[in-house]
N, C-alpha and C. Protein backbone atom coordinates (compact mmCIF):
# COMPACT_ATOMS: atom_id res chain seq x y z
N UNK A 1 -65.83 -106.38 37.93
CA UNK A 1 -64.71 -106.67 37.06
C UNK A 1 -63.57 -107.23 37.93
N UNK A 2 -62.84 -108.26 37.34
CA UNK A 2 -61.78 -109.21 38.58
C UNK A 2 -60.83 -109.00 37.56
N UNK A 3 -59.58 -108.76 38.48
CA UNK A 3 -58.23 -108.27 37.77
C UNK A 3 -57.60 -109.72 38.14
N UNK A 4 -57.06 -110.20 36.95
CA UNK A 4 -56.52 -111.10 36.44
C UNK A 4 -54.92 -110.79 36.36
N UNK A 5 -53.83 -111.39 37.12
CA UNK A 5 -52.61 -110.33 36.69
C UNK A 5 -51.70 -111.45 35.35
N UNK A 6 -50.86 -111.23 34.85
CA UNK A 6 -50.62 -111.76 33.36
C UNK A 6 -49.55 -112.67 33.48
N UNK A 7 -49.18 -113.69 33.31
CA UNK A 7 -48.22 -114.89 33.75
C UNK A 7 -47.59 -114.92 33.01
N UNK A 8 -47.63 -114.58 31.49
CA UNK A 8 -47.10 -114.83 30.66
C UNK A 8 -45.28 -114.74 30.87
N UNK A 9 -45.10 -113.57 31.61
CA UNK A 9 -43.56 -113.54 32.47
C UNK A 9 -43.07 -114.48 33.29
N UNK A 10 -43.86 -114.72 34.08
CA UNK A 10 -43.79 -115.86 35.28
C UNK A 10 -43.31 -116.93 34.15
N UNK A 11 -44.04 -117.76 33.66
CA UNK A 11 -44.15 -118.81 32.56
C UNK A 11 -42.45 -118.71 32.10
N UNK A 12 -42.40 -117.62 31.55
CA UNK A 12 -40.74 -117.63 30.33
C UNK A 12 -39.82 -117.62 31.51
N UNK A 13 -40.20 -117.11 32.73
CA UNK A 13 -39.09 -117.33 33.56
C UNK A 13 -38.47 -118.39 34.24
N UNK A 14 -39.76 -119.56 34.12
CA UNK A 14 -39.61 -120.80 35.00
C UNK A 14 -38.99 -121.38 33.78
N UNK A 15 -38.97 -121.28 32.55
CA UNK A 15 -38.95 -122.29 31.30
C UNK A 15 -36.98 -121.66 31.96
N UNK A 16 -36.76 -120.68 31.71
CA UNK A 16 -35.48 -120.15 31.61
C UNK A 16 -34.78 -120.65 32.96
N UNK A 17 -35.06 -120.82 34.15
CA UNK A 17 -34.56 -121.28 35.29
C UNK A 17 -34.19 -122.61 35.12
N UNK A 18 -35.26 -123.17 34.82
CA UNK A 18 -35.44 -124.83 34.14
C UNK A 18 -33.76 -124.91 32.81
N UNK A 19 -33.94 -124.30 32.01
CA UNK A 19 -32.98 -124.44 30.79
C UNK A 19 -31.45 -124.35 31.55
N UNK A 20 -31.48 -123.14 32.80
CA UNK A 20 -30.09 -123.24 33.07
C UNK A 20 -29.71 -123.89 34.16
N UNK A 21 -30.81 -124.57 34.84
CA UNK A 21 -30.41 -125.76 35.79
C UNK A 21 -30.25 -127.05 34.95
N UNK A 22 -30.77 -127.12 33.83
CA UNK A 22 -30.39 -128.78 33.21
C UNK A 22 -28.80 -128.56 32.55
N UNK A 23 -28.82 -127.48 32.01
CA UNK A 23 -27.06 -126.77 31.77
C UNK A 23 -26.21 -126.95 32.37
N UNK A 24 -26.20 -126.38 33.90
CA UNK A 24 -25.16 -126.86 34.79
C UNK A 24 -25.18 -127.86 34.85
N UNK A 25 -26.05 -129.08 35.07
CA UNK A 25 -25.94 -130.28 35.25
C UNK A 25 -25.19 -131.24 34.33
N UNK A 26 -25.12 -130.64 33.03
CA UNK A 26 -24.81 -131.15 32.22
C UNK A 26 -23.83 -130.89 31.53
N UNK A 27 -23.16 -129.65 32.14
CA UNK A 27 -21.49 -129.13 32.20
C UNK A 27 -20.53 -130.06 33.59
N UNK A 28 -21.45 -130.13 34.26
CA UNK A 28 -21.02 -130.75 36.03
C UNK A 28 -20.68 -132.09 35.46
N UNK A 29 -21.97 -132.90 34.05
CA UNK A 29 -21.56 -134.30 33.98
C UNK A 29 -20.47 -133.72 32.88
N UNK A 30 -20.21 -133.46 32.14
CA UNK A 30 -19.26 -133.59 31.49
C UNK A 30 -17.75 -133.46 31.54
N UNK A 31 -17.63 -132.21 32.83
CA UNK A 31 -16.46 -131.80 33.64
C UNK A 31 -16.27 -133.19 34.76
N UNK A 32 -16.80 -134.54 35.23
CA UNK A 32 -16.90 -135.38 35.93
C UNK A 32 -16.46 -136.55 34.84
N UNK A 33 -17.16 -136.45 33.84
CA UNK A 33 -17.23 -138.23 32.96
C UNK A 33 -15.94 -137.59 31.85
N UNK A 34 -15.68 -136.19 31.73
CA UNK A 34 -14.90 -136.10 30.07
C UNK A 34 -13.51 -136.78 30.23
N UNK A 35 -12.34 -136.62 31.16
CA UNK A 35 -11.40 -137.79 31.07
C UNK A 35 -11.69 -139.17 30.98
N UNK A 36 -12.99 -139.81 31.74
CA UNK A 36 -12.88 -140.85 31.62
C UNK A 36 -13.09 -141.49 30.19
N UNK A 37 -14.15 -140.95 29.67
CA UNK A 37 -14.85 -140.95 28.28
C UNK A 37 -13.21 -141.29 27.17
N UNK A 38 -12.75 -139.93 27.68
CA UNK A 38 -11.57 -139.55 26.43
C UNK A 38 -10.18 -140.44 26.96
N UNK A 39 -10.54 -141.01 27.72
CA UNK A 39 -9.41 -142.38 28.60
C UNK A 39 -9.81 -143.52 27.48
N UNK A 40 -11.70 -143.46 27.56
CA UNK A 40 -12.28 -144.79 27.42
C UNK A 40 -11.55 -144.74 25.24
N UNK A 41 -12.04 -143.78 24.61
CA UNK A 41 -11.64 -143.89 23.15
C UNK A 41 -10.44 -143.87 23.11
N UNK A 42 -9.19 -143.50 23.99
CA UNK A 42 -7.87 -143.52 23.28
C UNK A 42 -7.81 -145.04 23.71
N UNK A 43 -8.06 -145.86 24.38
CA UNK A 43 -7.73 -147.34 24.54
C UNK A 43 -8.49 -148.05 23.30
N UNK A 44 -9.19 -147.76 23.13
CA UNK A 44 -10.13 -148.17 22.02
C UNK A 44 -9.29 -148.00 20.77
N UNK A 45 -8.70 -146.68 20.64
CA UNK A 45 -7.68 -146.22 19.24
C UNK A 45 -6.66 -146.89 19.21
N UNK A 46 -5.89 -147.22 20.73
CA UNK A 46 -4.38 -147.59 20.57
C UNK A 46 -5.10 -148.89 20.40
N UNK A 47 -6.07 -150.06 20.89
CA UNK A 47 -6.09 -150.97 20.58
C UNK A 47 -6.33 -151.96 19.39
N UNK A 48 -6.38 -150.82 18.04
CA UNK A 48 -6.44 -151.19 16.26
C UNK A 48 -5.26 -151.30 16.00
């Protein structure tokens, strides 16, 4: 009989490591691009 040990933990943990490394990344772009962004629409507004 071969003991098999159960991944099913391993698995939800990499999915969850994965979810909060694309998070930061994507707080990092937004804390980097959000003035410019909100620069880019008020020129856009004042220019109507």
């Amino acid at each position: 009989m071969s003991f098999r040990p159960r991944e099913e933990g391993q698995g939800l943990l990499e999915y969850a490591l994965i979810l909060i490394l694309v998070a930061m990344v994507v707080l990092a772009l937004i804390t980097v691009l959000g003035p410019t962004v909100g620069n880019l629409f008020s020129n856009v507004v004042s220019s109507f």
